[in-house]
Protein backbone atom coordinates (compact mmCIF):
# COMPACT_ATOMS: atom_id res chain seq x y z
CA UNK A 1 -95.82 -101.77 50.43
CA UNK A 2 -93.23 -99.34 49.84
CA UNK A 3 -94.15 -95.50 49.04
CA UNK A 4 -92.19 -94.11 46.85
CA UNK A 5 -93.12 -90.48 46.99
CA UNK A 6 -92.39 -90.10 50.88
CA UNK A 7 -90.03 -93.11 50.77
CA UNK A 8 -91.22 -94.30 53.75
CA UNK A 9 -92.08 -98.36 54.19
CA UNK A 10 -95.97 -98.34 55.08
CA UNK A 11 -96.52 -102.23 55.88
CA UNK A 12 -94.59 -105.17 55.49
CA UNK A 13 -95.21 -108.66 56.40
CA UNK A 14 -92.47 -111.02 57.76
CA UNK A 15 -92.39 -114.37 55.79
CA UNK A 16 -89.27 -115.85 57.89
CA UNK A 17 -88.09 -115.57 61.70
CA UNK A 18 -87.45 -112.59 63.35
CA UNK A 19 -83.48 -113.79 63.86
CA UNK A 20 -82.95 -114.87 59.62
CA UNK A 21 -84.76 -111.96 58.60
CA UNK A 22 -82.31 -109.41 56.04
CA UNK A 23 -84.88 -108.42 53.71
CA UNK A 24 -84.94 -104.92 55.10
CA UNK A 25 -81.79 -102.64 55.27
CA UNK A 26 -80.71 -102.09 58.93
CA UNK A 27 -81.83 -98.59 59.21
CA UNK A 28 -85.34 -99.59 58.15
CA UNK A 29 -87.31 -99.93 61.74
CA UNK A 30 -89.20 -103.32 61.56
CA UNK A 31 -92.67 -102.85 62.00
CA UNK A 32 -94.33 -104.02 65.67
CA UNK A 33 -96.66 -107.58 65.92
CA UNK A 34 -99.71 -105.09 65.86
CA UNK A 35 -98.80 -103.86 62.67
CA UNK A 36 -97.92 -107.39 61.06
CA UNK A 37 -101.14 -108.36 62.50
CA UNK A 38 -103.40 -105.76 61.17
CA UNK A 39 -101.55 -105.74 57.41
CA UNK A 40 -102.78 -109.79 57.91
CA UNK A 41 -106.19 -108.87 59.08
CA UNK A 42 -106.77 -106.27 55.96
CA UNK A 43 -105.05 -108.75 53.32
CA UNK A 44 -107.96 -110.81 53.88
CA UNK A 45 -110.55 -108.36 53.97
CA UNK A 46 -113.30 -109.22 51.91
CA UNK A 47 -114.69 -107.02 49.05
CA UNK A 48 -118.13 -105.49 49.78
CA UNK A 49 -119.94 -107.29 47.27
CA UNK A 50 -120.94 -105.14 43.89
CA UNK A 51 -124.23 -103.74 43.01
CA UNK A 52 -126.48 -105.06 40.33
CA UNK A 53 -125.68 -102.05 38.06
CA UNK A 54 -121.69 -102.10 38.77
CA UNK A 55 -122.07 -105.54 37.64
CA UNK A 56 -123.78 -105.47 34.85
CA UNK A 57 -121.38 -102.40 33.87
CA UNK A 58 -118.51 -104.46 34.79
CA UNK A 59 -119.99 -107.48 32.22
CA UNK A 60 -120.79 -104.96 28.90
CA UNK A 61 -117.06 -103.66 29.83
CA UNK A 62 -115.32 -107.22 30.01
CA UNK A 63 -117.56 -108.23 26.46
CA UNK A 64 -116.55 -104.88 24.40
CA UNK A 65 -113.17 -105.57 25.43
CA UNK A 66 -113.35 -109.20 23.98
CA UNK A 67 -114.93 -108.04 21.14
CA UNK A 68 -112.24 -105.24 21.01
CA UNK A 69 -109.75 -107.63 21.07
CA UNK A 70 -111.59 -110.20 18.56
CA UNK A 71 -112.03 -107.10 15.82
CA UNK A 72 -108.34 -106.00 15.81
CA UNK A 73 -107.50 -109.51 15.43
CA UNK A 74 -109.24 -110.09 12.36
CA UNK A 75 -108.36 -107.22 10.75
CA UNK A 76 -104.62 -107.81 11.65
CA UNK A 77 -104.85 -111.37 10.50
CA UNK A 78 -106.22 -109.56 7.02
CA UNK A 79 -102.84 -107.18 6.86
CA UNK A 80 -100.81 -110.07 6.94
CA UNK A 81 -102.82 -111.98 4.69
CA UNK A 82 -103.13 -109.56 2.48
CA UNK A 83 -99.42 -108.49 2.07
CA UNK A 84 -97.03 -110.48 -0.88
CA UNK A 85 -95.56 -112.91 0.21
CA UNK A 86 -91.89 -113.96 0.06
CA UNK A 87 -89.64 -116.01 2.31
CA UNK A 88 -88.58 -113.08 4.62
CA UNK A 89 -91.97 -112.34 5.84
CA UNK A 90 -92.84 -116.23 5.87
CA UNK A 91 -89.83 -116.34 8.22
CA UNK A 92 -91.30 -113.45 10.43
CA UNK A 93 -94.45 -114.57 10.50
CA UNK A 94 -93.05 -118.02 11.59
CA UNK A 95 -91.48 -116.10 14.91
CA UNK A 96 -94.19 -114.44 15.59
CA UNK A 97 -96.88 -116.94 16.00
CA UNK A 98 -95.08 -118.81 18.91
CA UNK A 99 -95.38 -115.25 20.58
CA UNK A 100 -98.88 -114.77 19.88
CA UNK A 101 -99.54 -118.19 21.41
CA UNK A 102 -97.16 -117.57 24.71
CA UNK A 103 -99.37 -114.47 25.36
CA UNK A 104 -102.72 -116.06 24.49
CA UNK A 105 -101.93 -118.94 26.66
CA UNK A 106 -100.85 -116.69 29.24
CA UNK A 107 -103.90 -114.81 28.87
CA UNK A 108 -106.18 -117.67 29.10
């Protein structure tokens, strides 16, 4: 991870051999085995498991947002619908659906 207000380089993890390895400028010091190690070690630190009330809090969040997302949908699909139609906005509305559908898959 690279901070950016001290521009300093805090951890980084070596993906190749020591000898191939350019990803870092020359004047960056490569970090020692102990710190490679521990960046591994914390990586794969588990999360302390959530309490019943963070979790319920975390559900009603995730379903308003879903239902956030669900409400603005219908009444956007109801602007379009409601607005005359002639073959310009046909066209648009043609380029936008594949869009909608790229980030809804991507969502998914």
């Amino acid at each position: 991870m690279y901070n950016v207000s001290s521009a300093t380089l805090t951890s980084y993890v070596s993906h190749g051999g020591d000898n191939m390895d350019t990803s870092l400028p020359s004047y960056v010091p490569r970090p020692s085995k102990e710190d490679e190690k521990r960046a591994k070690k914390e990586s794969k630190a588990k999360r302390p498991p959530l309490s019943k009330e963070a979790a319920v809090l975390q559900t009603v969040r995730n379903v308003l947002v879903v239902l956030a997302l669900s409400l603005h949908a219908v009444f956007e699909g109801m602007a379009v619908g409601l607005q005359q139609t002639n073959q310009v906005q046909i066209q648009q509305q043609e380029r936008l659906f594949p869009a909608v559908a790229v980030v809804a898959v991507a969502a998914a």
